[in-house]
PDB file of N, CA and C in Angstrom:
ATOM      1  N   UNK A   1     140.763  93.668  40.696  1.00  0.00           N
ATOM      2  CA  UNK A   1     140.108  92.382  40.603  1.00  0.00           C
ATOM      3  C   UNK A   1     138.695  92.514  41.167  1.00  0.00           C
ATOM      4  N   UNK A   2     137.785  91.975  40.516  1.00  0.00           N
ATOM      5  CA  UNK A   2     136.348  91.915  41.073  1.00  0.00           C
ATOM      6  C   UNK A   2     136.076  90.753  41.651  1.00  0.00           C
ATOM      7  N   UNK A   3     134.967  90.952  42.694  1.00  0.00           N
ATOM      8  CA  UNK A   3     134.665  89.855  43.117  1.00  0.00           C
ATOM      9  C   UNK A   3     134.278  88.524  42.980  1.00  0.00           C
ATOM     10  N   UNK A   4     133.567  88.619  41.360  1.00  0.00           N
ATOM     11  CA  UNK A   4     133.452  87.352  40.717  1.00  0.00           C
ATOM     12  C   UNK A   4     135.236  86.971  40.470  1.00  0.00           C
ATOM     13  N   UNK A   5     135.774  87.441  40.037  1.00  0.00           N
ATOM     14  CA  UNK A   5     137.313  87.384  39.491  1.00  0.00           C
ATOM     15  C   UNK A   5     137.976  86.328  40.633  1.00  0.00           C
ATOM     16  N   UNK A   6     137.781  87.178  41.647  1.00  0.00           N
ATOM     17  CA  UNK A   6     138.482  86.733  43.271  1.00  0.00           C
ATOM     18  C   UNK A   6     138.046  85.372  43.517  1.00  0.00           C
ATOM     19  N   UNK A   7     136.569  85.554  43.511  1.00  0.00           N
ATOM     20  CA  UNK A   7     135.916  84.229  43.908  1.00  0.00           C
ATOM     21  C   UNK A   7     135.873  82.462  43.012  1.00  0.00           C
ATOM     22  N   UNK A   8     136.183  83.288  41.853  1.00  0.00           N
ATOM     23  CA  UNK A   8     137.250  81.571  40.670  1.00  0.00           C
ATOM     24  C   UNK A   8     138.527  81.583  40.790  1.00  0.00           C
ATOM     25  N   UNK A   9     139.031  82.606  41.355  1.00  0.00           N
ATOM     26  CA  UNK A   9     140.436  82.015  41.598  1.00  0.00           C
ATOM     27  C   UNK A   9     140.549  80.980  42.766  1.00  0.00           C
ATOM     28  N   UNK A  10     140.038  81.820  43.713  1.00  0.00           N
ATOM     29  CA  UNK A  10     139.898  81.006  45.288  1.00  0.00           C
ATOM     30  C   UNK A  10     139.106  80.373  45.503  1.00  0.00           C
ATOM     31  N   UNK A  11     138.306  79.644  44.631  1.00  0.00           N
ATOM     32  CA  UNK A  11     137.013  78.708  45.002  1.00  0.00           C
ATOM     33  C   UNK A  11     137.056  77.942  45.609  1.00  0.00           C
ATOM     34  N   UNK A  12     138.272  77.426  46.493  1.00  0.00           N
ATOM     35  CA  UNK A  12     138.315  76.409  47.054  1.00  0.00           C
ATOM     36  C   UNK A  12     138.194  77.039  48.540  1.00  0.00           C
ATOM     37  N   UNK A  13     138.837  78.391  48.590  1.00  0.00           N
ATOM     38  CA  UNK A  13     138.388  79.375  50.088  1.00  0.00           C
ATOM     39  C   UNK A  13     137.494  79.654  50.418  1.00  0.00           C
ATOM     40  N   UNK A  14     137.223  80.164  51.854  1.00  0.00           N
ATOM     41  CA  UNK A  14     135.804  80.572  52.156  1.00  0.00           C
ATOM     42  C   UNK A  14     136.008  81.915  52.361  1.00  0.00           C
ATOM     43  N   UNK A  15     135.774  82.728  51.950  1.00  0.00           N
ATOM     44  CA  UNK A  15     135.898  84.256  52.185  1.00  0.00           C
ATOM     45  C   UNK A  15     134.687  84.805  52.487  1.00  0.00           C
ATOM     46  N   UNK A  16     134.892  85.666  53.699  1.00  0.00           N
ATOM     47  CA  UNK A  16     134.112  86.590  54.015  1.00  0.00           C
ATOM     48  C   UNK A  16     133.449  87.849  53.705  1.00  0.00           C
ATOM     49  N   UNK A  17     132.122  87.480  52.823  1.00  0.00           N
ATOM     50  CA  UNK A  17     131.844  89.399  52.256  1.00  0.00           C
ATOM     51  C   UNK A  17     130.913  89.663  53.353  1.00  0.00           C
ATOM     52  N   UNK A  18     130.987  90.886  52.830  1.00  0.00           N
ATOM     53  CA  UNK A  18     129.688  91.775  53.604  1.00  0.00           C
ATOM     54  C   UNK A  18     128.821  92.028  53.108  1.00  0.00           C
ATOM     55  N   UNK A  19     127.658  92.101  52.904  1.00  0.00           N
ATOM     56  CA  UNK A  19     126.247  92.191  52.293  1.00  0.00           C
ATOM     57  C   UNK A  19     126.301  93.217  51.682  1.00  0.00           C
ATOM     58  N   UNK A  20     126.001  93.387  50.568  1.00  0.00           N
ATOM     59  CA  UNK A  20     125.357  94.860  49.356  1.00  0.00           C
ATOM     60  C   UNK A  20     126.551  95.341  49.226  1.00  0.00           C
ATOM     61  N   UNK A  21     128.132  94.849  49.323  1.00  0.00           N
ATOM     62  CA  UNK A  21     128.886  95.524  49.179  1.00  0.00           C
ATOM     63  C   UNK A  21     129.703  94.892  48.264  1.00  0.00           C
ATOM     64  N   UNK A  22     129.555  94.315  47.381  1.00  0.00           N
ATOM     65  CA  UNK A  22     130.123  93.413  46.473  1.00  0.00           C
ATOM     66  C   UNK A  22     130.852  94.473  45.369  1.00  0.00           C
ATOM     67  N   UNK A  23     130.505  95.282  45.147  1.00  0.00           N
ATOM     68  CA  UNK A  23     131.337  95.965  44.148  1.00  0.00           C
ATOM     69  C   UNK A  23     132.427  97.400  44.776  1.00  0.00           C
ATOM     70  N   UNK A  24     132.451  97.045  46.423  1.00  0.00           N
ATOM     71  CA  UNK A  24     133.118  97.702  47.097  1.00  0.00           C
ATOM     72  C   UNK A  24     134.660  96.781  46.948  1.00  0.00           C
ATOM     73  N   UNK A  25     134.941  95.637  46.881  1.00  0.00           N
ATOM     74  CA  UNK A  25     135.696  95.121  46.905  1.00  0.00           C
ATOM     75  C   UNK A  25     136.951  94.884  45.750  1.00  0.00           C
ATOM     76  N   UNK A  26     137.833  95.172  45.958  1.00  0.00           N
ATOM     77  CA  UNK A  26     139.044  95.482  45.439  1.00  0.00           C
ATOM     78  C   UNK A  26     140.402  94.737  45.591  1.00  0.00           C
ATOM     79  N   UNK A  27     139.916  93.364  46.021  1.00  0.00           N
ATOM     80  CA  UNK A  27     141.451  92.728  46.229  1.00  0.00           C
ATOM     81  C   UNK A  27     140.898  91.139  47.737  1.00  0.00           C
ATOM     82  N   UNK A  28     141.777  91.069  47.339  1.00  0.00           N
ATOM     83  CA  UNK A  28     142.038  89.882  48.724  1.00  0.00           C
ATOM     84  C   UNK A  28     143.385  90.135  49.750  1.00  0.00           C
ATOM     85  N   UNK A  29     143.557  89.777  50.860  1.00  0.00           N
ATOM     86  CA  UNK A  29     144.660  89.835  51.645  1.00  0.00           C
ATOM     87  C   UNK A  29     145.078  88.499  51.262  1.00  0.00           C
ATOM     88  N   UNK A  30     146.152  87.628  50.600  1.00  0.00           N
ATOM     89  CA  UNK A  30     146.371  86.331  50.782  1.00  0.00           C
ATOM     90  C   UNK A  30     146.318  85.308  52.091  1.00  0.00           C
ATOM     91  N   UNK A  31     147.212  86.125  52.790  1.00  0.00           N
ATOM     92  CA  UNK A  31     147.361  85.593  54.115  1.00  0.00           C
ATOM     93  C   UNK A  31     146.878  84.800  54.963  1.00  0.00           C
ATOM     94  N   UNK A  32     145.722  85.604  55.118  1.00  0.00           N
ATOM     95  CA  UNK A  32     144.769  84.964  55.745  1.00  0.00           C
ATOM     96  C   UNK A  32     142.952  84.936  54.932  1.00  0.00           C
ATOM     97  N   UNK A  33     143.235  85.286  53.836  1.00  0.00           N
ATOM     98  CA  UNK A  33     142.367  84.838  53.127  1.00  0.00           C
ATOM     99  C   UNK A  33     141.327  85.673  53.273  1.00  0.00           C
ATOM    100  N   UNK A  34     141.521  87.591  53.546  1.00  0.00           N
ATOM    101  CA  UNK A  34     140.662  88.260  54.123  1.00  0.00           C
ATOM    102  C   UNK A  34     140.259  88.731  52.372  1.00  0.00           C
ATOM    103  N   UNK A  35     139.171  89.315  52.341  1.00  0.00           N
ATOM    104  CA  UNK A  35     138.571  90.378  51.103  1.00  0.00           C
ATOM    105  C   UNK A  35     138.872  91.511  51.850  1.00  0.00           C
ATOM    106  N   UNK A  36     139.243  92.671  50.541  1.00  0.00           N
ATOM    107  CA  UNK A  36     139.623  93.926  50.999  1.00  0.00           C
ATOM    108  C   UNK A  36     138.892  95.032  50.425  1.00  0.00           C
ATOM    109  N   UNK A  37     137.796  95.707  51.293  1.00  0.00           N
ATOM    110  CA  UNK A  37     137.243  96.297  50.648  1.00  0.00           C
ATOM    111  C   UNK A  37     137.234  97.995  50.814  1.00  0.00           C
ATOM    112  N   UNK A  38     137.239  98.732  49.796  1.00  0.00           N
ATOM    113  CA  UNK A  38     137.315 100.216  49.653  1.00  0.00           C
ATOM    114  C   UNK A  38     136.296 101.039  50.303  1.00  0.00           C
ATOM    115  N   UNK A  39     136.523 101.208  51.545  1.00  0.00           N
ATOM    116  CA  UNK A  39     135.809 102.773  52.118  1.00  0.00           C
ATOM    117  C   UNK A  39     134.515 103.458  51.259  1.00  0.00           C
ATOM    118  N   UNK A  40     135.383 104.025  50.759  1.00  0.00           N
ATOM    119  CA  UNK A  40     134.733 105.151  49.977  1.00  0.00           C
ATOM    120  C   UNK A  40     133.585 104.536  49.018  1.00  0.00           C
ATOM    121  N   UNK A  41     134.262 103.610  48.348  1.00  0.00           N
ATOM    122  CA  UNK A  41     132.975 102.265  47.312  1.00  0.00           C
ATOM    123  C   UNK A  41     131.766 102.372  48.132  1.00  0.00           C
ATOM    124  N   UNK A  42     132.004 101.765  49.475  1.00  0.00           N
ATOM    125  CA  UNK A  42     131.210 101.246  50.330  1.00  0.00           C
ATOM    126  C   UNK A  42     130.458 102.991  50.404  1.00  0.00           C
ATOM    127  N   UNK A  43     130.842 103.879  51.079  1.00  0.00           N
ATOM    128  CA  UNK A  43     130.122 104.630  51.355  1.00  0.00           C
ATOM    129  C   UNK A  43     129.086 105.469  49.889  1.00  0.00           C
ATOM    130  N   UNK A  44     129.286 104.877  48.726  1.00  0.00           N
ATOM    131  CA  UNK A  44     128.900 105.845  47.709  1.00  0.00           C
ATOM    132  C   UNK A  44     127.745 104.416  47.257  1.00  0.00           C
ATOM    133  N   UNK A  45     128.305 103.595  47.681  1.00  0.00           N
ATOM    134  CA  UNK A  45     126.948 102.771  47.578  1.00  0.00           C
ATOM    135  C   UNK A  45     125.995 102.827  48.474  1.00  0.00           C
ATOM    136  N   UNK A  46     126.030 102.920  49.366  1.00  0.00           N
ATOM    137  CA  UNK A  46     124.967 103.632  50.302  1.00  0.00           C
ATOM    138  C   UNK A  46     124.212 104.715  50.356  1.00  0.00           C
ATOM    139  N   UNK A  47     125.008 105.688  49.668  1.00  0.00           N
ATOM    140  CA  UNK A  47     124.364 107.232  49.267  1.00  0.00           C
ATOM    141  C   UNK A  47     123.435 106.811  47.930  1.00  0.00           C
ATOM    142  N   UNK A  48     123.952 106.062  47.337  1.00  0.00           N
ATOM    143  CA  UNK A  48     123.848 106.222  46.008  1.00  0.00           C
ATOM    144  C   UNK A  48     122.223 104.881  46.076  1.00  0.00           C
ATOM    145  N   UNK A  49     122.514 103.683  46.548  1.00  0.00           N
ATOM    146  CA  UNK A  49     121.398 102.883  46.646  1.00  0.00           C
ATOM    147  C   UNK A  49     120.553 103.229  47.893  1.00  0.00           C
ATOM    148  N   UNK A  50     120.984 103.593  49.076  1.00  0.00           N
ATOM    149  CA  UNK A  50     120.032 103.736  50.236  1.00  0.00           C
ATOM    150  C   UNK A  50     119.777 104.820  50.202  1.00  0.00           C
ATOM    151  N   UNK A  51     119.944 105.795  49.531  1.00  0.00           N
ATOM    152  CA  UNK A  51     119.759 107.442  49.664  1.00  0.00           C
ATOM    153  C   UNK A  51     120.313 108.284  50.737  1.00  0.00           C
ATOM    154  N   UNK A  52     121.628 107.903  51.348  1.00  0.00           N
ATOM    155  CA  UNK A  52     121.800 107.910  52.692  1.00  0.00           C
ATOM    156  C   UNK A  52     122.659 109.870  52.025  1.00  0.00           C
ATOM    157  N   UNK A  53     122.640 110.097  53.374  1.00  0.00           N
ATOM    158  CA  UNK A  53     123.795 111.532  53.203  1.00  0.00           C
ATOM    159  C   UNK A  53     125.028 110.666  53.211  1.00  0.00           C
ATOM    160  N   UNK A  54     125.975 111.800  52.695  1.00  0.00           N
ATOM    161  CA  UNK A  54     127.525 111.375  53.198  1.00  0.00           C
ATOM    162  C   UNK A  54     127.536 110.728  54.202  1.00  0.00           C
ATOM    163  N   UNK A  55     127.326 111.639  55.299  1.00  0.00           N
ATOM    164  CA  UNK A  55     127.456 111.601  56.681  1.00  0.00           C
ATOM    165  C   UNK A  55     127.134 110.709  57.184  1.00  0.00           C
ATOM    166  N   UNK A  56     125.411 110.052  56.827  1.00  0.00           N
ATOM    167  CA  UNK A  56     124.823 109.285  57.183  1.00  0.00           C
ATOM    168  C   UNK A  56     125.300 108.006  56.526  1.00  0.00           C
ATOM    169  N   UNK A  57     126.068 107.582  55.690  1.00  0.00           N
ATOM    170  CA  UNK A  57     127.062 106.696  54.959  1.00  0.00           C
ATOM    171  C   UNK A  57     128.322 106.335  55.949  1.00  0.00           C
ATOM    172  N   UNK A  58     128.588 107.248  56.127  1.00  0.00           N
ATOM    173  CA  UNK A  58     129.947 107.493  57.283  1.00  0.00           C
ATOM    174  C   UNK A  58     129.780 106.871  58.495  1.00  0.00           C
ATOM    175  N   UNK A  59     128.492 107.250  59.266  1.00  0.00           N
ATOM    176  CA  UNK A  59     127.923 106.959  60.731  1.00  0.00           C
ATOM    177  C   UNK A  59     127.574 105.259  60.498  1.00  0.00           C
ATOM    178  N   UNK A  60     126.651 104.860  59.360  1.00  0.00           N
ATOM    179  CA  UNK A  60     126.452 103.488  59.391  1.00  0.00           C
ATOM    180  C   UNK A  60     127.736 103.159  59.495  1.00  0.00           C
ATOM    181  N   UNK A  61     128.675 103.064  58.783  1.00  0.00           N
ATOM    182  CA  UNK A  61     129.372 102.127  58.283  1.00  0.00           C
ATOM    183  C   UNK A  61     130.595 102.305  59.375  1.00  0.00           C
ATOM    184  N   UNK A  62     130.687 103.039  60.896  1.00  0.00           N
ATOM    185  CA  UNK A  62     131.095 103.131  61.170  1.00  0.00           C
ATOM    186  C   UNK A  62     131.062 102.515  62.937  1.00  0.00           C
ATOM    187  N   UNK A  63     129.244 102.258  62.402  1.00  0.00           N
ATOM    188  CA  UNK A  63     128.801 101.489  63.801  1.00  0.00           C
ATOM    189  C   UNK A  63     128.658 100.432  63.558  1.00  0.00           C
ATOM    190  N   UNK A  64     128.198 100.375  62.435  1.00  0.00           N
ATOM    191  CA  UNK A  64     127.634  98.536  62.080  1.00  0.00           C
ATOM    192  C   UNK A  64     128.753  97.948  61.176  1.00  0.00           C
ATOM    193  N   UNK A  65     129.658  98.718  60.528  1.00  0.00           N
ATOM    194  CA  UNK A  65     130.698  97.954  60.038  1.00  0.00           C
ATOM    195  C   UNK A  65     132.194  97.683  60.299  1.00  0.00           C
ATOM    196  N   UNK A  66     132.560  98.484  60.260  1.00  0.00           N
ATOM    197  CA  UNK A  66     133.888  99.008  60.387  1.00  0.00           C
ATOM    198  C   UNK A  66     134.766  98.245  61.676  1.00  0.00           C
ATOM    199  N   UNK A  67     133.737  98.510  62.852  1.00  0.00           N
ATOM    200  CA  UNK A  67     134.307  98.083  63.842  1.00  0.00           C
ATOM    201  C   UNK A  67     133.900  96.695  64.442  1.00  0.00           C
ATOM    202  N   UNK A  68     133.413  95.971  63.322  1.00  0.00           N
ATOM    203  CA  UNK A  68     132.811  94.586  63.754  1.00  0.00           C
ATOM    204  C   UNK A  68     133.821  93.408  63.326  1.00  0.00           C
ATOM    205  N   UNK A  69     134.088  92.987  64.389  1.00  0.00           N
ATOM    206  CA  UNK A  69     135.233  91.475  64.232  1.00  0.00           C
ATOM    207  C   UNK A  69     134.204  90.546  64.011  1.00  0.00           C
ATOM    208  N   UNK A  70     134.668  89.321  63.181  1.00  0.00           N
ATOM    209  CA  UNK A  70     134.005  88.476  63.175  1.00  0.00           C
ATOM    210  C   UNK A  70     135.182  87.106  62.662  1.00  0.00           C
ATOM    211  N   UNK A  71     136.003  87.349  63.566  1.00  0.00           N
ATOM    212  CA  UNK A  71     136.679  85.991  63.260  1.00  0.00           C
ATOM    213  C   UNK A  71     138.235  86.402  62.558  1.00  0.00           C
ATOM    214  N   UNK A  72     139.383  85.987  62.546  1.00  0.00           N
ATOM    215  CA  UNK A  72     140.134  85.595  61.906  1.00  0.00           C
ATOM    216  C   UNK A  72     140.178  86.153  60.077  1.00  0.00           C
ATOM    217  N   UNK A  73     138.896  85.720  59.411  1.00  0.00           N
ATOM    218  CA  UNK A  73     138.610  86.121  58.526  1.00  0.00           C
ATOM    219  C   UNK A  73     137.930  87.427  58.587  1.00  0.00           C
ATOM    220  N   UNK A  74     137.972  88.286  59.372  1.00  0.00           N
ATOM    221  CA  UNK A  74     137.135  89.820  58.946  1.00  0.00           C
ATOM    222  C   UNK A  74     137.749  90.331  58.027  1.00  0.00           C
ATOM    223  N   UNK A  75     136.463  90.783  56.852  1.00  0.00           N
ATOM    224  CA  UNK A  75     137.222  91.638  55.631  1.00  0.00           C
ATOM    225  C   UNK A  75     138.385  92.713  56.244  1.00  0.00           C
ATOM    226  N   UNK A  76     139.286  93.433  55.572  1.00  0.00           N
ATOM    227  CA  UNK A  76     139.700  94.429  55.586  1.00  0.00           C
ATOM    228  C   UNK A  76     139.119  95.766  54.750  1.00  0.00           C
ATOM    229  N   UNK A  77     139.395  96.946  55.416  1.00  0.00           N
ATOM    230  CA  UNK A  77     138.790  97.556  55.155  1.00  0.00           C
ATOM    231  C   UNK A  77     139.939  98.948  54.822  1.00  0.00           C
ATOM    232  N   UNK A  78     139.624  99.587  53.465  1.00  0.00           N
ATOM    233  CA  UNK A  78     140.814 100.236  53.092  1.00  0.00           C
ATOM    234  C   UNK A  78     140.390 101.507  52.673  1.00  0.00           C
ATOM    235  N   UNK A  79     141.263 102.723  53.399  1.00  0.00           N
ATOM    236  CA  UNK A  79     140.368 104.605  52.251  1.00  0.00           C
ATOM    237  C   UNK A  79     141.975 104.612  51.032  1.00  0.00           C
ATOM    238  N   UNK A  80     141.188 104.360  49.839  1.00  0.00           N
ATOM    239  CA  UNK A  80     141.747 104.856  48.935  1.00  0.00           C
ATOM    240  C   UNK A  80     142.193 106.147  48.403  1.00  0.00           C
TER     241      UNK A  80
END
């Protein structure tokens, strides 16, 4: 399911994305109404739009994302 997909089903939810990562996303958690987004997506969009290394894909997303709560609703985050 894509994120436009996700976002007419649940239009009445407020779901939480994360910036520039919209085509990282692969699903919803029902539950609690989290977005679930793919690792690896995330990191190949970064290489791929920011010019980043692997590595340097890995390290962001591991300081500034990964480990950031933000409520009840924090995306999930999944390695395929």
């Amino acid at each position: 399911m894509t994120l436009l997909e996700i976002l007419e089903v649940y239009q009445d939810e407020e779901l939480l994305m994360v910036d520039g990562f919209d085509e990282a996303v692969i699903g919803v958690e029902a539950l609690k109404m989290r977005l679930v987004y793919d690792i690896n997506k995330m990191r190949t969009i970064l290489v791929e739009r920011d010019k980043m290394t692997f590595e340097e894909a890995m390290d962001f997303l591991d300081h500034n994302v990964l480990g950031s709560y933000v409520g009840e609703q924090t995306p999930i985050y999944v390695e395929i």
